[in-house]
Protein backbone atom coordinates (compact mmCIF):
# COMPACT_ATOMS: atom_id res chain seq x y z
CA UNK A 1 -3.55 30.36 2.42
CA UNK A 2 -4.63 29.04 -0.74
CA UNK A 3 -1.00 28.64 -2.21
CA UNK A 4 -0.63 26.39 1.03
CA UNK A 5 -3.36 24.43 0.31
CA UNK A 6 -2.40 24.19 -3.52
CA UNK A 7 1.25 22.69 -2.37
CA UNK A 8 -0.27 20.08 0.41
CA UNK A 9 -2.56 18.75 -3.06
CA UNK A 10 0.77 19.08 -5.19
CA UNK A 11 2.95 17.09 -2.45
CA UNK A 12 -0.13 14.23 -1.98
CA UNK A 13 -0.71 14.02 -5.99
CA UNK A 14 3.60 13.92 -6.62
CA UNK A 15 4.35 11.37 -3.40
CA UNK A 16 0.98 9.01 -5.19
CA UNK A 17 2.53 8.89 -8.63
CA UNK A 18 6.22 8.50 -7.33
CA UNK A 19 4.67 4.99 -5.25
CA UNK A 20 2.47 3.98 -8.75
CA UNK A 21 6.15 4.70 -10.73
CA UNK A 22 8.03 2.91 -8.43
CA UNK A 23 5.87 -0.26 -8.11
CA UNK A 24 4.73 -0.37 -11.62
CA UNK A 25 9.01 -0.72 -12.73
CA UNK A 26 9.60 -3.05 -9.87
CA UNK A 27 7.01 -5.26 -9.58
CA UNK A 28 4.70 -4.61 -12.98
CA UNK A 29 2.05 -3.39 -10.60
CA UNK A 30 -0.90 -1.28 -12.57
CA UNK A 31 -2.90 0.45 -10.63
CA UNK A 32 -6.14 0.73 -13.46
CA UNK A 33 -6.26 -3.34 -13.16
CA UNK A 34 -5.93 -3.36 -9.65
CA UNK A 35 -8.88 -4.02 -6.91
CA UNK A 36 -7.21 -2.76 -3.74
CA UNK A 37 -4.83 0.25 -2.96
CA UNK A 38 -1.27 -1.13 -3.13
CA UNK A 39 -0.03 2.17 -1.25
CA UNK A 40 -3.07 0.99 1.32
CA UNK A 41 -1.87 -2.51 1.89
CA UNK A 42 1.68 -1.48 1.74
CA UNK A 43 1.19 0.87 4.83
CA UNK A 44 -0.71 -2.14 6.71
CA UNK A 45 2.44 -4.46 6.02
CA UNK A 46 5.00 -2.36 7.18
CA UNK A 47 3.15 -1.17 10.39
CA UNK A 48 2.52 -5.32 11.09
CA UNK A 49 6.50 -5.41 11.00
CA UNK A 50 7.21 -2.94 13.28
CA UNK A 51 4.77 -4.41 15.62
CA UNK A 52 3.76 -6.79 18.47
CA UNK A 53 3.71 -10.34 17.16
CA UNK A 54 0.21 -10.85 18.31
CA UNK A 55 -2.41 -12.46 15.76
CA UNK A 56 -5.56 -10.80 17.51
CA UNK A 57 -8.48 -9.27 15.16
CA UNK A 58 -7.92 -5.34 15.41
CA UNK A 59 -4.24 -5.59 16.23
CA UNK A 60 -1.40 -4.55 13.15
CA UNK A 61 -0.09 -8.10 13.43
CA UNK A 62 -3.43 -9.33 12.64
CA UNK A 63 -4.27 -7.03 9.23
CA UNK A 64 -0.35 -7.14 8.22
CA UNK A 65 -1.28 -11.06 8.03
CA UNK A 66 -4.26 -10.57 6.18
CA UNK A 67 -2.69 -8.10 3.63
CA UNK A 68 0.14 -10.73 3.17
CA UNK A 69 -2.12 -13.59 2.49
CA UNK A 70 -3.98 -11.35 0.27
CA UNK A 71 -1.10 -10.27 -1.57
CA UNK A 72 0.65 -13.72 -1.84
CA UNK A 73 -2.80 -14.98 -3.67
CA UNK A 74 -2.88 -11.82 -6.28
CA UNK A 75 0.66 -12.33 -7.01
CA UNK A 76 0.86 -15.92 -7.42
CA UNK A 77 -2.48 -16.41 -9.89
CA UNK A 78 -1.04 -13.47 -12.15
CA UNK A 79 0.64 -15.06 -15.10
């Protein structure tokens, strides 16, 4: 049971620092100098895609919007 529980860690810990590799070469993204969880808002955004078109508070739409504007301020003001 414990070997289980040792791989679930190892699969969490390697699928984290594949997402920080990836977005750090694509986009210069660094996690240490970053306020919010990119993996976080990156999750919100594509479930707002996939769904209903409806800008209602509580709805996937609504926090995909949100994450975008908040993402389209952080990467515009960096230099």
């Amino acid at each position: 049971m414990a070997a289980v529980l040792i791989n679930a860690d190892c699969y969490f810990d390697f699928r984290q620092m594949i997402f920080d590799l990836t977005a750090k070469k694509l986009i210069g993204y660094d996690p240490a100098k970053s306020s919010d969880s990119l993996r976080k808002n990156f999750v919100a955004f594509i479930r707002g895609l996939i769904s209903f078109p409806v800008n209602i508070p509580g709805t996937a739409y609504h926090e995909c919007m949100e994450v975008k504007a908040c993402s389209d301020c952080e990467f515009t003001s960096s230099p």
